[in-house]
PDB file of N, CA and C in Angstrom:
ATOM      1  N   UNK A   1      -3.184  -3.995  10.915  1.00  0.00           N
ATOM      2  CA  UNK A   1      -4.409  -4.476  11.510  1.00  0.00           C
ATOM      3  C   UNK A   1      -4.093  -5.753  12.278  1.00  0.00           C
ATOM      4  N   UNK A   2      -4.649  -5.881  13.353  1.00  0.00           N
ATOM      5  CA  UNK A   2      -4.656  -7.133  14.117  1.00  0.00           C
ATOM      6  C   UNK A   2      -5.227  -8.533  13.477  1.00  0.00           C
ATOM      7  N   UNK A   3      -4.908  -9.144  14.132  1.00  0.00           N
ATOM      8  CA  UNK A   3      -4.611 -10.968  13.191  1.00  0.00           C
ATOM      9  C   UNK A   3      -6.438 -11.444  13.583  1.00  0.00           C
ATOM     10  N   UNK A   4      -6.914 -10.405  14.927  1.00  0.00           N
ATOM     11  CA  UNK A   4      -8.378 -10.675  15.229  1.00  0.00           C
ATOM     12  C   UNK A   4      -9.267  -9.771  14.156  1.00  0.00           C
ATOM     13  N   UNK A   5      -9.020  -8.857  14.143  1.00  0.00           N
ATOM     14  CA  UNK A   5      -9.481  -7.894  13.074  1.00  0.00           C
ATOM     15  C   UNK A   5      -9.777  -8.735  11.733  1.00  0.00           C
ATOM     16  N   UNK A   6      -8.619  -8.894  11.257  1.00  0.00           N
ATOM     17  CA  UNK A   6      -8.200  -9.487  10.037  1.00  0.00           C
ATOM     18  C   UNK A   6      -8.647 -11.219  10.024  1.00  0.00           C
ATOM     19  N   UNK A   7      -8.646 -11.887  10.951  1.00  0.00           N
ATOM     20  CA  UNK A   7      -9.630 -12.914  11.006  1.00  0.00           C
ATOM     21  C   UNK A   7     -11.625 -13.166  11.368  1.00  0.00           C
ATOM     22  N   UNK A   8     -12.079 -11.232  11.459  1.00  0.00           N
ATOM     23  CA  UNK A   8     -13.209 -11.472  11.560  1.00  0.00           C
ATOM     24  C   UNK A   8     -13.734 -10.732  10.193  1.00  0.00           C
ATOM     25  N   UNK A   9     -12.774 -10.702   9.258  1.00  0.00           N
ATOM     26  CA  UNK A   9     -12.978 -10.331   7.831  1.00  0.00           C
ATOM     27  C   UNK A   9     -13.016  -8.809   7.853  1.00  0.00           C
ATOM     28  N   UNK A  10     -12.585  -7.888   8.691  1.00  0.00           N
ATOM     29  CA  UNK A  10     -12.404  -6.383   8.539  1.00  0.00           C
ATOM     30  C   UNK A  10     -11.349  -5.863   7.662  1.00  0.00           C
ATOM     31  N   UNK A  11     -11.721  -5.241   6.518  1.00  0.00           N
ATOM     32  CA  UNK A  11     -10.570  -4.416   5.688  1.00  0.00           C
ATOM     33  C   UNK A  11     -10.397  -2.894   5.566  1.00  0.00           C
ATOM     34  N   UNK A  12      -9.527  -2.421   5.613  1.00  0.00           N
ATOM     35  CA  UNK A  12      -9.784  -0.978   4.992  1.00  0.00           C
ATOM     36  C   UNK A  12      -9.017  -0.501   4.077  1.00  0.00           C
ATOM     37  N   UNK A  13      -9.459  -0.380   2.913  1.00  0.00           N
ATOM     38  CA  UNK A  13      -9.126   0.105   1.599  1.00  0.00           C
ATOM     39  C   UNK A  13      -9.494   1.750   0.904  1.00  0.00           C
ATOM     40  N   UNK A  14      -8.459   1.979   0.118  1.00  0.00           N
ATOM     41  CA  UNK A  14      -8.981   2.988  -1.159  1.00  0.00           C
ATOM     42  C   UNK A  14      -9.448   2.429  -2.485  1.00  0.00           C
ATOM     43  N   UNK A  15     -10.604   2.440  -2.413  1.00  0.00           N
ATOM     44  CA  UNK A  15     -11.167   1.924  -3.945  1.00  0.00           C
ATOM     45  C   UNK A  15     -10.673   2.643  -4.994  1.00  0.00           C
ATOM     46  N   UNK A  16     -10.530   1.749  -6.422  1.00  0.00           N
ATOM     47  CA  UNK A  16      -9.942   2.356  -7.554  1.00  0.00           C
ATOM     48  C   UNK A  16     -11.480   3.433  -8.037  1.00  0.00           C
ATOM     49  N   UNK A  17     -11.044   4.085  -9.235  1.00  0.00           N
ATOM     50  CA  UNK A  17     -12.123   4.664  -9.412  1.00  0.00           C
ATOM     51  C   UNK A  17     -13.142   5.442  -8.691  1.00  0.00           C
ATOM     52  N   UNK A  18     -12.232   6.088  -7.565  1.00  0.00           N
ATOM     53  CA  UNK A  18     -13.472   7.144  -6.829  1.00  0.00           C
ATOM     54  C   UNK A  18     -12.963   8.463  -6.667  1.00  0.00           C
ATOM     55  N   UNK A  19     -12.296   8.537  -7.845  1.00  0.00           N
ATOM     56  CA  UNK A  19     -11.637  10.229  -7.739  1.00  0.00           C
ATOM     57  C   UNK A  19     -12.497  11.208  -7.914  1.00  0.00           C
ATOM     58  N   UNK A  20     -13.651  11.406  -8.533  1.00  0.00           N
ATOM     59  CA  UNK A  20     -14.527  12.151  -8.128  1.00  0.00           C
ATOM     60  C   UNK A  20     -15.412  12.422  -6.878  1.00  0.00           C
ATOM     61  N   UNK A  21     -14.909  11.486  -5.957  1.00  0.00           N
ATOM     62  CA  UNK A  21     -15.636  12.162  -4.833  1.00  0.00           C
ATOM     63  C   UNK A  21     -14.823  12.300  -3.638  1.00  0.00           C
ATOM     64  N   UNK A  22     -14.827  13.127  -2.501  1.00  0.00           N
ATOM     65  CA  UNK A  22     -14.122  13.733  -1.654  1.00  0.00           C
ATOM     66  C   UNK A  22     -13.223  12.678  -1.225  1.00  0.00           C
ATOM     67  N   UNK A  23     -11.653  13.446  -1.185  1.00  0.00           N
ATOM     68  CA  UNK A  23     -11.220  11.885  -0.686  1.00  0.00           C
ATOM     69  C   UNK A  23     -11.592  11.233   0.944  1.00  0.00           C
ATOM     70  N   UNK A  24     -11.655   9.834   0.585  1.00  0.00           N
ATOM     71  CA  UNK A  24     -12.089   8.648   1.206  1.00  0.00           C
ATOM     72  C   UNK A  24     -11.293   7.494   1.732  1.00  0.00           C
ATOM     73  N   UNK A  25     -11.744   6.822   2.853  1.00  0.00           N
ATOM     74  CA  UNK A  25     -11.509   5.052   2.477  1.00  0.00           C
ATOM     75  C   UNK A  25     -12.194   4.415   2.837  1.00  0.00           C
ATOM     76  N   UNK A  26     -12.418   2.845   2.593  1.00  0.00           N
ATOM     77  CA  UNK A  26     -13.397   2.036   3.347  1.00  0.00           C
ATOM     78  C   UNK A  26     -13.299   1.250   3.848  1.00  0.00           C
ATOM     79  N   UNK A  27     -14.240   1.086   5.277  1.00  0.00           N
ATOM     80  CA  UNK A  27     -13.907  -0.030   5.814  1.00  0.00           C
ATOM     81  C   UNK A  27     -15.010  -0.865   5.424  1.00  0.00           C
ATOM     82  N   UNK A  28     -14.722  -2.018   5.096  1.00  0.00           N
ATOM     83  CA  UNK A  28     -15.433  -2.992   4.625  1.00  0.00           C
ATOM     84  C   UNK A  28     -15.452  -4.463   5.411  1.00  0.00           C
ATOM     85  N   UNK A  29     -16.786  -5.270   5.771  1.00  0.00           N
ATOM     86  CA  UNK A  29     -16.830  -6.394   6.398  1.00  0.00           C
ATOM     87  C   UNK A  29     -18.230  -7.243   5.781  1.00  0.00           C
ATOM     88  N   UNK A  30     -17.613  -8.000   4.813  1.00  0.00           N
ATOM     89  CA  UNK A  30     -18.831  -9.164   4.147  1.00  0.00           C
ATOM     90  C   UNK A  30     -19.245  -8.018   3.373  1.00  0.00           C
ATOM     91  N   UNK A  31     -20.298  -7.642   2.941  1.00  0.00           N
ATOM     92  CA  UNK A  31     -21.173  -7.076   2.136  1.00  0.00           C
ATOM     93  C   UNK A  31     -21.415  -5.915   2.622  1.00  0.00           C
ATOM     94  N   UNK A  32     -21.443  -5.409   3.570  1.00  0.00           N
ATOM     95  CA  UNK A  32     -21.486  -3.824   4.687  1.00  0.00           C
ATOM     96  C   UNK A  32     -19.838  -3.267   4.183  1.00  0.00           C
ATOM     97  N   UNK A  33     -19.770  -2.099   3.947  1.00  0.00           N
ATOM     98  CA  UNK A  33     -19.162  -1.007   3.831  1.00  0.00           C
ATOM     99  C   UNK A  33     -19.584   0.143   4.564  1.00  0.00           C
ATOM    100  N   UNK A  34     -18.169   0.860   5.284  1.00  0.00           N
ATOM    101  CA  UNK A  34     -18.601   2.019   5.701  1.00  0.00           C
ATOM    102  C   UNK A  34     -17.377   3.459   4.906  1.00  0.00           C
ATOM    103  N   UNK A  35     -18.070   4.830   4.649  1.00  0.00           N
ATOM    104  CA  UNK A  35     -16.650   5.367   3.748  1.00  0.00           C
ATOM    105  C   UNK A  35     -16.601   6.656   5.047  1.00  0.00           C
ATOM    106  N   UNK A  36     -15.463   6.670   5.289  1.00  0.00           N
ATOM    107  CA  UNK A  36     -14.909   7.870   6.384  1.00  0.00           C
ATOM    108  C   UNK A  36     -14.318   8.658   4.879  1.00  0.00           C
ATOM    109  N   UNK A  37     -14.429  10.387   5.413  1.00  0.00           N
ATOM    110  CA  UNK A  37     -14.294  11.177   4.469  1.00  0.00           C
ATOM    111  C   UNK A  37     -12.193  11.519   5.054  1.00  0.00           C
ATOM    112  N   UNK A  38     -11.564  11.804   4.561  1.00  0.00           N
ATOM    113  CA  UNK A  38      -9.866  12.007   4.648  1.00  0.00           C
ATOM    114  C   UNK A  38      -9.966  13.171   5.104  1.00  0.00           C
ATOM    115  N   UNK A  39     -10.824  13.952   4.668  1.00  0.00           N
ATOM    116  CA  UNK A  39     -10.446  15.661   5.300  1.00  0.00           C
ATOM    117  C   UNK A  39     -11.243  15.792   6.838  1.00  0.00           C
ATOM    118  N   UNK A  40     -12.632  15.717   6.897  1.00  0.00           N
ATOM    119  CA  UNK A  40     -12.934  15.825   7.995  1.00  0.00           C
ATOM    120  C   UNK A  40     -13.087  14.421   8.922  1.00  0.00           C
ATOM    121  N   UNK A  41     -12.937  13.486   8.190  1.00  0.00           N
ATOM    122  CA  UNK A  41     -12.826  12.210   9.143  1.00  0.00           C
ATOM    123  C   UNK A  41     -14.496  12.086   9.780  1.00  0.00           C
ATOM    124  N   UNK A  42     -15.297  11.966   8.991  1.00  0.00           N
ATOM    125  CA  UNK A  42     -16.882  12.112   9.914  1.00  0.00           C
ATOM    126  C   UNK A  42     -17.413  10.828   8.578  1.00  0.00           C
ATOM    127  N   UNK A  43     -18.356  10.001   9.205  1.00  0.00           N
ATOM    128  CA  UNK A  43     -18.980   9.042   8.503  1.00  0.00           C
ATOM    129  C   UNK A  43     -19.203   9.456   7.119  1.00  0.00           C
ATOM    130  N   UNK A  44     -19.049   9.192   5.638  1.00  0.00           N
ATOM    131  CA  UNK A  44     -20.197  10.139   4.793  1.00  0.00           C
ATOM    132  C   UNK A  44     -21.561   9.739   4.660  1.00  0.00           C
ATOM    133  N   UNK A  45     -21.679   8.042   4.779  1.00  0.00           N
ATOM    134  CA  UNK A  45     -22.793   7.702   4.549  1.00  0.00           C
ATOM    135  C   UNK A  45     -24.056   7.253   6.040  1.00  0.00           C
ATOM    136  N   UNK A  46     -25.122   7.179   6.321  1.00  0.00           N
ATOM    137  CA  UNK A  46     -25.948   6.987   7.752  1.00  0.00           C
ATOM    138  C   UNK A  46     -25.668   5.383   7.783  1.00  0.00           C
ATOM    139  N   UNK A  47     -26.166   4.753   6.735  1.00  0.00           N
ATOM    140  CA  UNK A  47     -26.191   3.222   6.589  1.00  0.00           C
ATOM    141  C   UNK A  47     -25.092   2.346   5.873  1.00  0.00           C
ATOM    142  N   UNK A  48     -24.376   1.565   6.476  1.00  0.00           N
ATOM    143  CA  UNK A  48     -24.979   0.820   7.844  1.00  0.00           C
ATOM    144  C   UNK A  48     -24.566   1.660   9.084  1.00  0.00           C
ATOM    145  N   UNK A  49     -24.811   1.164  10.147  1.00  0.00           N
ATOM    146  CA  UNK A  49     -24.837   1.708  11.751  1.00  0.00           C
ATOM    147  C   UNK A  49     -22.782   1.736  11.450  1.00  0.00           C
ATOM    148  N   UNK A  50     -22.428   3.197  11.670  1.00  0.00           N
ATOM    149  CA  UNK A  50     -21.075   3.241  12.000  1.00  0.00           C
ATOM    150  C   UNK A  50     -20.596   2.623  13.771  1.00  0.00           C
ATOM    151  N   UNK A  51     -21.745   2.640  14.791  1.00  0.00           N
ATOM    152  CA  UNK A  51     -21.726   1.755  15.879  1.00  0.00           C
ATOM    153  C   UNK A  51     -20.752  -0.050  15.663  1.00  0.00           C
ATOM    154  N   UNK A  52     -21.536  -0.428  14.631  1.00  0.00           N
ATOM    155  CA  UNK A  52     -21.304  -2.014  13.926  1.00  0.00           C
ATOM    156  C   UNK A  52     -19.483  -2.052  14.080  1.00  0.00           C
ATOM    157  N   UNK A  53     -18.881  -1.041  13.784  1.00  0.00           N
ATOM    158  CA  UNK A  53     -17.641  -1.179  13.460  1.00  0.00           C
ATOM    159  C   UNK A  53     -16.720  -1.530  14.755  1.00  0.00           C
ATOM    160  N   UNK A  54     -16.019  -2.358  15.065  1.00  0.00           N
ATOM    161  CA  UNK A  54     -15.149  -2.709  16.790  1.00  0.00           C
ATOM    162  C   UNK A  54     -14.348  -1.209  17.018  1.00  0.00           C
ATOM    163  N   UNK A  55     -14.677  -0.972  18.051  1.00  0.00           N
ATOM    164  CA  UNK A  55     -13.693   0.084  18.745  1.00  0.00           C
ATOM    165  C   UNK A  55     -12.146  -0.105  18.059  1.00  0.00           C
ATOM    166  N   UNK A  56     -11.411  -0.907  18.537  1.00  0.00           N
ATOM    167  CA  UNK A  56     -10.220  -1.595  18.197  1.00  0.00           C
ATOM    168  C   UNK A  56      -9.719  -0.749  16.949  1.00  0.00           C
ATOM    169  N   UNK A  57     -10.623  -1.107  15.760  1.00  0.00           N
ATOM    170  CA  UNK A  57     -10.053  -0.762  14.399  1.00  0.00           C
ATOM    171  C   UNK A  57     -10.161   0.684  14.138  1.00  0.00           C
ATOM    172  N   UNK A  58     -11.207   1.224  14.852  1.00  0.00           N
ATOM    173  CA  UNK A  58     -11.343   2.859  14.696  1.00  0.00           C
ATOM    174  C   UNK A  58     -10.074   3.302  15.233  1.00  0.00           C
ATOM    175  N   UNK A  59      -9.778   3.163  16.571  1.00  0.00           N
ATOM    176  CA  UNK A  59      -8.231   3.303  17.287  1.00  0.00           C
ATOM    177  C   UNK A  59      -7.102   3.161  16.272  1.00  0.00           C
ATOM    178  N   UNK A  60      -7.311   2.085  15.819  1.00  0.00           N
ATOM    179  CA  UNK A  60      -6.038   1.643  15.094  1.00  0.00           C
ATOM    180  C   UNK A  60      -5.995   2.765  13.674  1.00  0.00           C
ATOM    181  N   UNK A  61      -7.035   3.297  13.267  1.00  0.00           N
ATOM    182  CA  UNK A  61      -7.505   3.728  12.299  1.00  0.00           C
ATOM    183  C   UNK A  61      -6.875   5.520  12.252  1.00  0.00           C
ATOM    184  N   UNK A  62      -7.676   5.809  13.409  1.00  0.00           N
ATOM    185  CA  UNK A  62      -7.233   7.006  13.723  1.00  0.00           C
ATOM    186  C   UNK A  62      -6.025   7.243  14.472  1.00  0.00           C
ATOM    187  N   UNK A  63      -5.164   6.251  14.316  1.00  0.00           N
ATOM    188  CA  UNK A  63      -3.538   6.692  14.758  1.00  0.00           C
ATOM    189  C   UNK A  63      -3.001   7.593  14.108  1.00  0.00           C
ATOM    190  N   UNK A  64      -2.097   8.472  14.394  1.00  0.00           N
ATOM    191  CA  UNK A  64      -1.668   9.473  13.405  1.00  0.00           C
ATOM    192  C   UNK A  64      -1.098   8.794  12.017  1.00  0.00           C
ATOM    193  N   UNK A  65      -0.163   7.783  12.847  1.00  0.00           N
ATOM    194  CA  UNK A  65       0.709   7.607  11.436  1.00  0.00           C
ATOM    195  C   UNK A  65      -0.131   6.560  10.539  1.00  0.00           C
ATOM    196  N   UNK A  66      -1.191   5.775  10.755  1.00  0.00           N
ATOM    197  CA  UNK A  66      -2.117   4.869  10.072  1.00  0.00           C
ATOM    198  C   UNK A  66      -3.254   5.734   9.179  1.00  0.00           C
ATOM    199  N   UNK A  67      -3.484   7.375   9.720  1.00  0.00           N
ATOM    200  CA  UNK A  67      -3.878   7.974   9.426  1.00  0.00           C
ATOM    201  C   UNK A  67      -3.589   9.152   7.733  1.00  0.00           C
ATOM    202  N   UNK A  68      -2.148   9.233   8.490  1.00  0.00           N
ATOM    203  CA  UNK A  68      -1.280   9.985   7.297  1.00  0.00           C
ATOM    204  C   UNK A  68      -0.823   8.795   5.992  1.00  0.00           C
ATOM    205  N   UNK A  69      -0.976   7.484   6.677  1.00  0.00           N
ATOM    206  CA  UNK A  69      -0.352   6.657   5.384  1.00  0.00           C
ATOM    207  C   UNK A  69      -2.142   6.508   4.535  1.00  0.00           C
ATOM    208  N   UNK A  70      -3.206   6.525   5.028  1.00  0.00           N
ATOM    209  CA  UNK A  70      -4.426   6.596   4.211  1.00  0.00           C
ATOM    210  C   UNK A  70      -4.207   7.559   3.212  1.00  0.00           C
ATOM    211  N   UNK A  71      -3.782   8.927   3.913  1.00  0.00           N
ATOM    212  CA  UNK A  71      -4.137   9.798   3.685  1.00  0.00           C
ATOM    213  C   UNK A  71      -2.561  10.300   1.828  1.00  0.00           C
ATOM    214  N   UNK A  72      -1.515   9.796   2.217  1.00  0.00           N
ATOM    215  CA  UNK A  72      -0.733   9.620   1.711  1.00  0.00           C
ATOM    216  C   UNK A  72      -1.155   8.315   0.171  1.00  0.00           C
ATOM    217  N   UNK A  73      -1.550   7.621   0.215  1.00  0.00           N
ATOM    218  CA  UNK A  73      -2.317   6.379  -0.676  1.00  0.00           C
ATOM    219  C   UNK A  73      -3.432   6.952  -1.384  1.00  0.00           C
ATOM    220  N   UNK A  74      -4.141   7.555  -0.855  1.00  0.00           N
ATOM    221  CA  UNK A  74      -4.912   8.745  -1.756  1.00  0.00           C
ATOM    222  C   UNK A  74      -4.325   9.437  -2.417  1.00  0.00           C
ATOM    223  N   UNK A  75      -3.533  10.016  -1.850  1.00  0.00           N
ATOM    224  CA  UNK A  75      -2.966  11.325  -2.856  1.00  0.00           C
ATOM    225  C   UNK A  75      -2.374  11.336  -3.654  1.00  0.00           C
ATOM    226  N   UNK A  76      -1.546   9.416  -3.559  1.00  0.00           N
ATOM    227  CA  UNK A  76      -0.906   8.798  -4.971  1.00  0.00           C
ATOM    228  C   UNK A  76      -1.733   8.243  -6.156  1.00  0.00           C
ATOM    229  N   UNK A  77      -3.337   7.885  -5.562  1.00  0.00           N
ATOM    230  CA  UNK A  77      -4.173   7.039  -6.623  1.00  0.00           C
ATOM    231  C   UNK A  77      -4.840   8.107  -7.349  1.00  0.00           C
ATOM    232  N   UNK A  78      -5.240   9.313  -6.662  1.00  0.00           N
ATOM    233  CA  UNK A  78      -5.605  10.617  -7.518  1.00  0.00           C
ATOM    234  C   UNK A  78      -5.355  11.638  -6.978  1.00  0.00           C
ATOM    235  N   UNK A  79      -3.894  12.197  -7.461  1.00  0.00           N
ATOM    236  CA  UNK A  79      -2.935  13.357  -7.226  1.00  0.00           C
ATOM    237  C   UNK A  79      -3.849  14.833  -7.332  1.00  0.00           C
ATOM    238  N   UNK A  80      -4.816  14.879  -8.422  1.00  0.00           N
ATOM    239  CA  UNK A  80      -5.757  15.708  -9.373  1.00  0.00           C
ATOM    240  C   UNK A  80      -6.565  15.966  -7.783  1.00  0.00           C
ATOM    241  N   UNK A  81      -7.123  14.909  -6.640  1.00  0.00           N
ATOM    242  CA  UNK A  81      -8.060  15.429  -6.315  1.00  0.00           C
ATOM    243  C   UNK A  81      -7.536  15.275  -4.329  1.00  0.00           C
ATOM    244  N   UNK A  82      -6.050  15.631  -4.253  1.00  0.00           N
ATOM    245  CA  UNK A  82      -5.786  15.524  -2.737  1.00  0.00           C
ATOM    246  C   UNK A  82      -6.475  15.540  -1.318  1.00  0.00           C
ATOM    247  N   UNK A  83      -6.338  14.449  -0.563  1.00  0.00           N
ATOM    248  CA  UNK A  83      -6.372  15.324   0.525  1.00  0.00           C
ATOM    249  C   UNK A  83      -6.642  16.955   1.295  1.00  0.00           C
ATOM    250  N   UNK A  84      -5.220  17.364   0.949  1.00  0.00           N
ATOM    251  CA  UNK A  84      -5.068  18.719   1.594  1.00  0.00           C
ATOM    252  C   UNK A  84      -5.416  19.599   0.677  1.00  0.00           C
ATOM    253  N   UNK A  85      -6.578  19.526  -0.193  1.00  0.00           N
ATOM    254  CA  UNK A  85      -7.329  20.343  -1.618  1.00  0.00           C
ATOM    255  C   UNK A  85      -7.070  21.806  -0.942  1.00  0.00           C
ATOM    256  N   UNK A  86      -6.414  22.732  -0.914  1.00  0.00           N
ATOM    257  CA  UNK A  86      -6.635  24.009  -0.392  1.00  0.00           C
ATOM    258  C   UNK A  86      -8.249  24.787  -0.793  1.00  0.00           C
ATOM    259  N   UNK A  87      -8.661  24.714  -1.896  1.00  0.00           N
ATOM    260  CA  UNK A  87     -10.107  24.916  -2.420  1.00  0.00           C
ATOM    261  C   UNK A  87     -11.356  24.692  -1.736  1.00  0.00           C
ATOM    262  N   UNK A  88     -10.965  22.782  -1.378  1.00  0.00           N
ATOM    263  CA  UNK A  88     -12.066  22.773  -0.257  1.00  0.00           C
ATOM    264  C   UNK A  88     -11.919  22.660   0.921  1.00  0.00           C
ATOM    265  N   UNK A  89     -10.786  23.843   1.690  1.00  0.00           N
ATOM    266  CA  UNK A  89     -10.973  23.728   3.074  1.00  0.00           C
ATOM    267  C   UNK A  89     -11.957  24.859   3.483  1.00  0.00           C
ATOM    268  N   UNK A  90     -12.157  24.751   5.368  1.00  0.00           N
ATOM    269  CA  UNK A  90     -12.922  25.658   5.559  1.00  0.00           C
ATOM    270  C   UNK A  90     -12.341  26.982   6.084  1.00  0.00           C
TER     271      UNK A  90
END
């Protein structure tokens, strides 16, 4: 992440404890959270405005290889509930 990013308080993390639900990560800024889903990559939640978020970090976000290392960090914190779930694809 950029040193502007990262100085206007933008993070994106895998929270502990969310292996029950589809894998995820979040981007988080002050008290606003937003959770992008790992398989289809689409907002999960309406609120707050996914607009709010800088172009910049979505880019940076959806790079392949920034993409596969999310996606890779999941699949180490709960192996039980992957990414590439063959079960729940379409």
């Amino acid at each position: 992440m950029t040193a502007a990013l990262k100085s206007a308080r933008w993070k994106v993390k895998i929270r502990d404890k969310e292996n029950r639900e589809p894998p995820h990560f979040t981007i988080i800024r002050g008290t606003k959270s937003w959770r992008i889903d790992l398989r289809t990559a689409e907002f999960m939640d309406d609120s707050p405005d996914p607009s709010e978020i800088p172009k910049e970090l979505i880019e940076l976000i959806r790079d392949e290889a920034n993409w596969q290392e999310l996606c890779d960090v999941w699949d180490k914190m709960y192996p039980h509930n992957p990414v590439s779930d063959d079960e729940n694809a379409d």
